[in-house]
C-alpha atoms as a PDB file:
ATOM      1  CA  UNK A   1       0.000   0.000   0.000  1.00  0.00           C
ATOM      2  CA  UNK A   2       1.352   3.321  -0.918  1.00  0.00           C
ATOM      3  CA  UNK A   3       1.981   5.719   1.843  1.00  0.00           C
ATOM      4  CA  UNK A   4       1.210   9.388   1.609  1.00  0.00           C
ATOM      5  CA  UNK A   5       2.529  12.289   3.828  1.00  0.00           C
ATOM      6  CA  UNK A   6       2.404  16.238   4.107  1.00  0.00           C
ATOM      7  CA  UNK A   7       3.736  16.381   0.106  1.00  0.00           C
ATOM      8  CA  UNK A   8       2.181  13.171  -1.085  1.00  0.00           C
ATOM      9  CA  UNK A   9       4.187   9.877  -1.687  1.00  0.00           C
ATOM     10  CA  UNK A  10       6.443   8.771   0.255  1.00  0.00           C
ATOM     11  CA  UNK A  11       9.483  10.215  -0.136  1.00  0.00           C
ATOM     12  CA  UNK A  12      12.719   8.414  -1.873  1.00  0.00           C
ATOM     13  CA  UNK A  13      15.498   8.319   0.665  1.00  0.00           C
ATOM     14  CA  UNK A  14      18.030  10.458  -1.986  1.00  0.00           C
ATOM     15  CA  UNK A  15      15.450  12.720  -1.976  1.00  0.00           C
ATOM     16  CA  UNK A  16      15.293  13.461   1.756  1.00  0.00           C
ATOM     17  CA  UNK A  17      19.434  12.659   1.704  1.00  0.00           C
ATOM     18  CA  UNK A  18      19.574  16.183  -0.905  1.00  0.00           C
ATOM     19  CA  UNK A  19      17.586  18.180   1.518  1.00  0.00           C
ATOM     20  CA  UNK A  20      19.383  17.308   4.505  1.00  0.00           C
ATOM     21  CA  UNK A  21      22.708  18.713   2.794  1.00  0.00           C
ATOM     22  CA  UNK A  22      21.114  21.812   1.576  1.00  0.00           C
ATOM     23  CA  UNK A  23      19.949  22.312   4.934  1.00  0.00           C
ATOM     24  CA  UNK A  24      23.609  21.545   6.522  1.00  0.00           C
ATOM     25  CA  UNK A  25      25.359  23.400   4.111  1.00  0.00           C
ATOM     26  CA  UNK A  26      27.042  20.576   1.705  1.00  0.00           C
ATOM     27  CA  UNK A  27      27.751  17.134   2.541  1.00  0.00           C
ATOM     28  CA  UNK A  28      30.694  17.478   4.272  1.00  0.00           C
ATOM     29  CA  UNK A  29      28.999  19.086   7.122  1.00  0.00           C
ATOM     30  CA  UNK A  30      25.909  16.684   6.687  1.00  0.00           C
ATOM     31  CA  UNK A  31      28.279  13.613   7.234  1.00  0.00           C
ATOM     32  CA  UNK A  32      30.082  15.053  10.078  1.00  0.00           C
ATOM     33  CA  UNK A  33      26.862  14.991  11.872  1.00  0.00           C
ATOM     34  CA  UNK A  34      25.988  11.339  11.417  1.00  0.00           C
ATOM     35  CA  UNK A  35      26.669   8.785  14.090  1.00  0.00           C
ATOM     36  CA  UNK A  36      29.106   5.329  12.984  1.00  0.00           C
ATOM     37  CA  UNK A  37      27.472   2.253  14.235  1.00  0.00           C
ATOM     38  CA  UNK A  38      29.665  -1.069  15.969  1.00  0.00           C
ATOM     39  CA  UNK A  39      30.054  -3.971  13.370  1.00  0.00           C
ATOM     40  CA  UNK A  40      28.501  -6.927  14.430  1.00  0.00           C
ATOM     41  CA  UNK A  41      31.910  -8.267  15.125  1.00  0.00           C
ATOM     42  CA  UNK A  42      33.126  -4.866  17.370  1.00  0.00           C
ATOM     43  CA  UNK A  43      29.464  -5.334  19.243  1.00  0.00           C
ATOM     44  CA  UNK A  44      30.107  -8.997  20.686  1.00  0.00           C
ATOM     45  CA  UNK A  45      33.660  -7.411  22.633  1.00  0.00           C
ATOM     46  CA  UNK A  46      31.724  -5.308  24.300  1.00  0.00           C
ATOM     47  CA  UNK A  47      31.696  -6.338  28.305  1.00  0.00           C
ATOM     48  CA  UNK A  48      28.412  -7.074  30.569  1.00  0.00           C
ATOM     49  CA  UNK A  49      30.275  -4.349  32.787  1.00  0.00           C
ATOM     50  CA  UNK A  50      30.514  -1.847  29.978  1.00  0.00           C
ATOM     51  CA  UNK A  51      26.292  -2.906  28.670  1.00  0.00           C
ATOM     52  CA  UNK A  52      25.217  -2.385  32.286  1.00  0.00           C
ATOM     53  CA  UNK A  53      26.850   0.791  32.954  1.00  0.00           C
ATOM     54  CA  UNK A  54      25.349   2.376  29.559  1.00  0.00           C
ATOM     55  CA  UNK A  55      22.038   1.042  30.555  1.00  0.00           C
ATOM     56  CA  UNK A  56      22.456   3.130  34.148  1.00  0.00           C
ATOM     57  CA  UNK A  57      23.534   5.984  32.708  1.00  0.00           C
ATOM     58  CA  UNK A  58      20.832   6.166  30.160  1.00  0.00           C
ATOM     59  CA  UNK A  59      18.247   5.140  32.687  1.00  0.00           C
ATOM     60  CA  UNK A  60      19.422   8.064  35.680  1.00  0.00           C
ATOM     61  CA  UNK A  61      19.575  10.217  32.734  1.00  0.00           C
ATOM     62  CA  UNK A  62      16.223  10.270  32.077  1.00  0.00           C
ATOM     63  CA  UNK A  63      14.149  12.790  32.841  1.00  0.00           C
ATOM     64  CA  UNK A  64      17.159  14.752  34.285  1.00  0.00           C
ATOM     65  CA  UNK A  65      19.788  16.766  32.689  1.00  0.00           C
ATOM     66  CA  UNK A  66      23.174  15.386  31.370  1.00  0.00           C
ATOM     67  CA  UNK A  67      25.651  16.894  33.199  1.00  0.00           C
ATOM     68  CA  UNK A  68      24.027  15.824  36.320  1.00  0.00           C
ATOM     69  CA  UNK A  69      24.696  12.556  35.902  1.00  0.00           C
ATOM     70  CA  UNK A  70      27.931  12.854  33.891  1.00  0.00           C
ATOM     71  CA  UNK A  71      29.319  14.923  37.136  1.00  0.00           C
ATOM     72  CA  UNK A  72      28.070  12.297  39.553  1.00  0.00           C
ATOM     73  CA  UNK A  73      29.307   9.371  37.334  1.00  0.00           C
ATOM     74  CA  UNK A  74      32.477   8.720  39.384  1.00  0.00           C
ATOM     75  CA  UNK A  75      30.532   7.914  42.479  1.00  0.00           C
ATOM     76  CA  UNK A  76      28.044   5.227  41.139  1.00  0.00           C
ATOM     77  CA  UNK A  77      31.284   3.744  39.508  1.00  0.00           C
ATOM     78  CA  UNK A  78      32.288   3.426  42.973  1.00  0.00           C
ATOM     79  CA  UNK A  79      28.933   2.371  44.782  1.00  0.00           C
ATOM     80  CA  UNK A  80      28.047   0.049  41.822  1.00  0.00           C
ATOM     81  CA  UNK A  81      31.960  -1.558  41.875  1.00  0.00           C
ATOM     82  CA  UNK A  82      32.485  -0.604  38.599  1.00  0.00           C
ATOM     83  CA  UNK A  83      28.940  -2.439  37.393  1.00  0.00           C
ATOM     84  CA  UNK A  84      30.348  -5.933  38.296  1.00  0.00           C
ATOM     85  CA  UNK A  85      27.916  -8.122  36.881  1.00  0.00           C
ATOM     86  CA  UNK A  86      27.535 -10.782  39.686  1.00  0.00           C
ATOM     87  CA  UNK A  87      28.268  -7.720  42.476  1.00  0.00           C
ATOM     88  CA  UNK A  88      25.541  -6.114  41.746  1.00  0.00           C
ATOM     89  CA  UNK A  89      22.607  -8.956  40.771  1.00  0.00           C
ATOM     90  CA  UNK A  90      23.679 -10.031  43.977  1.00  0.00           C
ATOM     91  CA  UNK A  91      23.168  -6.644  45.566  1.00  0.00           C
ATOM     92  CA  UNK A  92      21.176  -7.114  48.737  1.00  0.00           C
ATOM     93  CA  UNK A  93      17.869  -5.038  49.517  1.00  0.00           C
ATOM     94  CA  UNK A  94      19.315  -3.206  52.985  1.00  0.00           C
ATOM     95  CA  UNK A  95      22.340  -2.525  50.844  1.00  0.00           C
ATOM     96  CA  UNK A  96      20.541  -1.325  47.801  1.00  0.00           C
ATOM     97  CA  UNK A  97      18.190   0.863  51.018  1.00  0.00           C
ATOM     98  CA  UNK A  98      21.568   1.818  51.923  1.00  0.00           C
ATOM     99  CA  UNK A  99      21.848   4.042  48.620  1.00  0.00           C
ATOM    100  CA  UNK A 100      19.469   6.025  49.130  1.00  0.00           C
ATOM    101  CA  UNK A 101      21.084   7.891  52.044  1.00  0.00           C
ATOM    102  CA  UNK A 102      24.029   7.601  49.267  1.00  0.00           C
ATOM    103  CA  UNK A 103      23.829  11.641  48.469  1.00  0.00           C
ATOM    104  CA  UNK A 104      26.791  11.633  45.993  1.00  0.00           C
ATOM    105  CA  UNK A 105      24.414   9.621  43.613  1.00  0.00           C
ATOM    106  CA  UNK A 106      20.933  10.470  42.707  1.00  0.00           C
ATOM    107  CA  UNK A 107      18.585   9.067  45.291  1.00  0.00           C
ATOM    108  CA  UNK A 108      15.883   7.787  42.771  1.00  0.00           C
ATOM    109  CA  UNK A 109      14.462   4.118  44.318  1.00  0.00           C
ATOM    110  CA  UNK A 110      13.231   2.566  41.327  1.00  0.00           C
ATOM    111  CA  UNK A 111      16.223   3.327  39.089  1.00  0.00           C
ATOM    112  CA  UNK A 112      18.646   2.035  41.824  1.00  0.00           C
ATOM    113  CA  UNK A 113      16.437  -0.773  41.794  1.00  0.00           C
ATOM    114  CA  UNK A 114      16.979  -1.296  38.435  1.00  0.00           C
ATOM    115  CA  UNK A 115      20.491  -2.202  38.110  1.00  0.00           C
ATOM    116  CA  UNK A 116      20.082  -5.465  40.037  1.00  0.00           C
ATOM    117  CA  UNK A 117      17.337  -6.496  37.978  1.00  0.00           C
ATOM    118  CA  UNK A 118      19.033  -5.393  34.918  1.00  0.00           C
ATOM    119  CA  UNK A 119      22.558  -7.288  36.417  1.00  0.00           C
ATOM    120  CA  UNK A 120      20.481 -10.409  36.579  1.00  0.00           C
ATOM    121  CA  UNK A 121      18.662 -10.639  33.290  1.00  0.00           C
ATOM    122  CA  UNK A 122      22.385 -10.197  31.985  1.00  0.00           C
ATOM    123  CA  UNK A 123      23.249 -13.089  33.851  1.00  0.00           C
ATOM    124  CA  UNK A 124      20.402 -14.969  32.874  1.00  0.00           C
ATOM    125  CA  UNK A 125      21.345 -14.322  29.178  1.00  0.00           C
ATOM    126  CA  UNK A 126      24.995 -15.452  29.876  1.00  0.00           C
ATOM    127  CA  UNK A 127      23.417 -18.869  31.535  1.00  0.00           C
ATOM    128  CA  UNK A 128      20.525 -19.400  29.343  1.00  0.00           C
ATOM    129  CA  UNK A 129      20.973 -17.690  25.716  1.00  0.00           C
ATOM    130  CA  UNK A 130      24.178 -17.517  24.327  1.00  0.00           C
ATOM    131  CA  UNK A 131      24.784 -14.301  26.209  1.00  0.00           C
ATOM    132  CA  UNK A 132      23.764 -11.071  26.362  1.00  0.00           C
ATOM    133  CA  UNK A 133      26.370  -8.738  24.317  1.00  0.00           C
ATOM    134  CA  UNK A 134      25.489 -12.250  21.390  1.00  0.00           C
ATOM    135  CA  UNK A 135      22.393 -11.283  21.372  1.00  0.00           C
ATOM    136  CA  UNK A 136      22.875  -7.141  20.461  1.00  0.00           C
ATOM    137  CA  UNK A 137      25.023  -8.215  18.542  1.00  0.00           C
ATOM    138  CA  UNK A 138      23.466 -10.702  16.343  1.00  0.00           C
ATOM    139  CA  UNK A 139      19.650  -8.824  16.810  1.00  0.00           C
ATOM    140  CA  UNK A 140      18.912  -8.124  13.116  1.00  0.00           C
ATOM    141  CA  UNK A 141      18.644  -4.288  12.287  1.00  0.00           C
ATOM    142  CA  UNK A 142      15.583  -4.447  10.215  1.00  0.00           C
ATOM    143  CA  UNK A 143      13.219  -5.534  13.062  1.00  0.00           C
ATOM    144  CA  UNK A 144      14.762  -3.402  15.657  1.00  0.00           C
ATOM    145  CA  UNK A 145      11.263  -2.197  17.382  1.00  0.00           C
ATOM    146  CA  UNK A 146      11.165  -6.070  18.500  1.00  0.00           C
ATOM    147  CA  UNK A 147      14.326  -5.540  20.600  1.00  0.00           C
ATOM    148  CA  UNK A 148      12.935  -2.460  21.834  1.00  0.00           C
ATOM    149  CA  UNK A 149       9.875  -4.203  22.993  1.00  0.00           C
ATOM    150  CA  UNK A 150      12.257  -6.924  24.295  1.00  0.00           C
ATOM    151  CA  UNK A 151      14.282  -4.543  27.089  1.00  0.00           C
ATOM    152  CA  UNK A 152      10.910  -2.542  27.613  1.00  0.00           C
ATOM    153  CA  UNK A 153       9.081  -6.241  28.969  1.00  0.00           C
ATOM    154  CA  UNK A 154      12.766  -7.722  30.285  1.00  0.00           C
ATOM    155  CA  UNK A 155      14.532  -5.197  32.106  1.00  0.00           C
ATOM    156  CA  UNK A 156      14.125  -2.331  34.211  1.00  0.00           C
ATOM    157  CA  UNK A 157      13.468   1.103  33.275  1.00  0.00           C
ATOM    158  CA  UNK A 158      14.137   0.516  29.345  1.00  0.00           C
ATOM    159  CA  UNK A 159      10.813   1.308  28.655  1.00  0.00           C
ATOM    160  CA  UNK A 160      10.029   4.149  26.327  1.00  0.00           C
ATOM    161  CA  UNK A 161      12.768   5.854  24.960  1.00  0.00           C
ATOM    162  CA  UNK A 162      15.547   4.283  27.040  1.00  0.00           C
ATOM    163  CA  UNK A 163      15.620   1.382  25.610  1.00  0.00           C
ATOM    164  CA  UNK A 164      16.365   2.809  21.960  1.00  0.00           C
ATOM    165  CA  UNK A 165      19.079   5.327  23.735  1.00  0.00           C
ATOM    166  CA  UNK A 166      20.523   2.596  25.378  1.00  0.00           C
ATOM    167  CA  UNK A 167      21.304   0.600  22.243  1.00  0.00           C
ATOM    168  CA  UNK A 168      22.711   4.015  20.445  1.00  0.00           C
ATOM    169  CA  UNK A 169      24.955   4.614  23.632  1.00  0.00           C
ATOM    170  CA  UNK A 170      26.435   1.022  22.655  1.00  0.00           C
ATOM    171  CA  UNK A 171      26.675   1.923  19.003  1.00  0.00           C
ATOM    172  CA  UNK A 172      23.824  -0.589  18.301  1.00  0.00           C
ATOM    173  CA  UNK A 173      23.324  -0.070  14.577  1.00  0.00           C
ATOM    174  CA  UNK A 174      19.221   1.322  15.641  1.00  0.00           C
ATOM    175  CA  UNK A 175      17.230   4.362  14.716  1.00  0.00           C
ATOM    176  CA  UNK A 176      15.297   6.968  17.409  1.00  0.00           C
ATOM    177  CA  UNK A 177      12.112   8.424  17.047  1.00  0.00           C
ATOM    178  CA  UNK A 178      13.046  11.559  18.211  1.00  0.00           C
ATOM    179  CA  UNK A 179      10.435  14.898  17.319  1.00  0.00           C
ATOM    180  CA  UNK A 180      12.570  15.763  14.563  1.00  0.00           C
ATOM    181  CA  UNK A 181      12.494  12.041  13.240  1.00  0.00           C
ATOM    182  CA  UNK A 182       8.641  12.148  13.491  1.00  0.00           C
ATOM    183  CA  UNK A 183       7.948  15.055  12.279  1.00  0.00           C
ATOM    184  CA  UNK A 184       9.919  14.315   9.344  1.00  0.00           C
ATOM    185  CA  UNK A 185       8.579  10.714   8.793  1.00  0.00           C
ATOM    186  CA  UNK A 186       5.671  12.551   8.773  1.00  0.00           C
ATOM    187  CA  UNK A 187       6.781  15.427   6.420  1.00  0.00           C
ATOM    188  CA  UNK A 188       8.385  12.309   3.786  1.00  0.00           C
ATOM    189  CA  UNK A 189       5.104   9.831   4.041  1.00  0.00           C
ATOM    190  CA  UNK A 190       6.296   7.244   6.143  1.00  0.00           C
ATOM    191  CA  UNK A 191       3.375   7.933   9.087  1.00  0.00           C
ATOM    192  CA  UNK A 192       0.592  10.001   9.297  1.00  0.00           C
ATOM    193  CA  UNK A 193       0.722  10.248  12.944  1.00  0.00           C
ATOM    194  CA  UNK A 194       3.159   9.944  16.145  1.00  0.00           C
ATOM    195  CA  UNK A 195       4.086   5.673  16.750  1.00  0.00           C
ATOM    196  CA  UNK A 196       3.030   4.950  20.122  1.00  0.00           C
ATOM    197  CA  UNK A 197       1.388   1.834  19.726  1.00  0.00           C
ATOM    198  CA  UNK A 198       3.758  -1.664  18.714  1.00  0.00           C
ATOM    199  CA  UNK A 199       1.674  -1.483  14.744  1.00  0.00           C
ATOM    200  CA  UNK A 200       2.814   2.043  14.733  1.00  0.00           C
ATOM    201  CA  UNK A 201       6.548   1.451  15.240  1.00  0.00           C
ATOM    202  CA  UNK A 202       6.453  -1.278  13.083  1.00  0.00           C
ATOM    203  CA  UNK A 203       4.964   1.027  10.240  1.00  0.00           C
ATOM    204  CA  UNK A 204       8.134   2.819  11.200  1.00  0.00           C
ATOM    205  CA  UNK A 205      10.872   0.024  11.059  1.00  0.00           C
ATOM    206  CA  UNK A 206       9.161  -1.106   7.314  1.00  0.00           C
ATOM    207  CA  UNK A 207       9.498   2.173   6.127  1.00  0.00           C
ATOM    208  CA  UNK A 208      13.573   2.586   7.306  1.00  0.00           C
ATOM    209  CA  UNK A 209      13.768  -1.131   6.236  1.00  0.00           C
ATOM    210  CA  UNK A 210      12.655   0.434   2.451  1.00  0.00           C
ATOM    211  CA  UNK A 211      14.433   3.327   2.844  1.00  0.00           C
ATOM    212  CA  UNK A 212      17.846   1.143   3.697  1.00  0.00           C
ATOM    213  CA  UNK A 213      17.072  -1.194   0.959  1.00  0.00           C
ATOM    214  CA  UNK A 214      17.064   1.709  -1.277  1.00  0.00           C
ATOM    215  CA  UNK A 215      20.178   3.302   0.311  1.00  0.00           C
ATOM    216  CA  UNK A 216      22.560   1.114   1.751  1.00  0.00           C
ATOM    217  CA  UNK A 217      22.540   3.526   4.679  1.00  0.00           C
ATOM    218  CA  UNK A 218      22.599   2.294   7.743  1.00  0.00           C
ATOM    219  CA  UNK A 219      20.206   2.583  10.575  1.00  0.00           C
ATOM    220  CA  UNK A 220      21.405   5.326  12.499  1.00  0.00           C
ATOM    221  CA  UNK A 221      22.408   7.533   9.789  1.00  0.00           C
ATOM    222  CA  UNK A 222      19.193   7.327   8.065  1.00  0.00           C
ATOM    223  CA  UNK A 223      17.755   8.461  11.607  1.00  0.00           C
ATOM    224  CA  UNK A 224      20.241  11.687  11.598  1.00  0.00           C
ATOM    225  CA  UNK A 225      19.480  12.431   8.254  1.00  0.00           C
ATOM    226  CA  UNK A 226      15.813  12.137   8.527  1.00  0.00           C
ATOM    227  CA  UNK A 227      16.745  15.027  11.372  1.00  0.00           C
ATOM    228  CA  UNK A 228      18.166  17.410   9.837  1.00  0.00           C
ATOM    229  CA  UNK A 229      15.931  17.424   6.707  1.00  0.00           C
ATOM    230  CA  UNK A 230      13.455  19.633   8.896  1.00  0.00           C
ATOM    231  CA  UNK A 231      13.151  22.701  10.256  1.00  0.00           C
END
């Protein structure tokens, strides 16, 4: 079925690709902007450690600014031993209480919560399904909304947009749906509305699976482009 948008058909992706280097200024300074995705073989070195840690940061991060967290980073290093797998989904509940009288990190229950859960279902990956960073890894990029869905139902506080900021903190080959992505899915004829529900998102993830058949672009950098073809 043939989409249509604010101008009509949907869009080609070379067509959206020009306007996002007018807009830039040339294509020099559009591809400076665009963010380079982990290989499938650079993904599986990753550590738990280093998977848990981004999912912390992304998940205190929410809702609060940056730098907050950034400047209070050192500390949960420290009171999360460096996001030591079986440390933490070991972590028990008076010293997980204890943390929140822990005033170097921010206090926030559920979200300190969070990372033993989250420490666990690594585990549980590692024991049970080839392993955790395998399975990033090897997740196939043009049904991403499914992994989305799968950290929203299996871990902690991934719900949302966490989850989808979580896997571009790892380098996750993934697109966002950001207001400037919507509103120029919406502008190019992919969607006719704002993806909330799971048939809206996968409306989404056919339309980038088109658009990177078309392209050859990958994931990530359609998702930047897509943003800076809009006011």
């Amino acid at each position: 079925m043939k989409q249509y948008g604010k101008f009509g058909l949907l869009k080609s992706f070379e067509f959206i690709y020009d306007i996002a280097v007018e807009r830039c200024g040339g294509i020099d300074a559009l591809e400076s902007e665009l963010p380079k995705p982990r290989t499938t073989k650079q993904l599986k070195k990753l550590s738990d450690e280093f998977c848990l840690s981004n999912m912390t940061t992304r998940i205190f991060q929410a809702g609060l600014n940056r730098k907050i967290i950034d400047n209070k980073w050192p500390a949960f290093e420290e009171v999360f031993h460096q996001f030591d797998i079986d440390f933490n989904r070991m972590f028990s509940d008076e010293g997980l209480e204890a943390l929140m009288d822990e005033k170097r990190i921010v206090r926030h229950w559920r979200k300190i919560q969070s990372v033993r859960h989250n420490a666990q279902m690594i585990h549980e990956y590692n024991e049970e399904q080839g392993g955790f960073v395998n399975t990033l890894a090897e997740w196939p990029v043009d049904n991403i909304v499914e992994l989305w869905d799968v950290l929203k139902k299996q871990f902690k506080q991934l719900g949302g947009a966490s989850g989808p900021y979580f896997l571009r903190r790892v380098k996750k080959d993934s697109f966002l749906l950001t207001g400037d992505v919507v509103r120029a899915m919406m502008t190019w004829g992919a969607i006719n509305e704002i993806p909330k529900n799971k048939k809206q998102k996968q409306q989404v993830q056919n339309c980038m699976n088109e658009w990177h058949v078309e392209s050859q672009t990958s994931y990530c950098q359609m998702s930047m482009i897509l943003a800076l073809s809009v006011d």
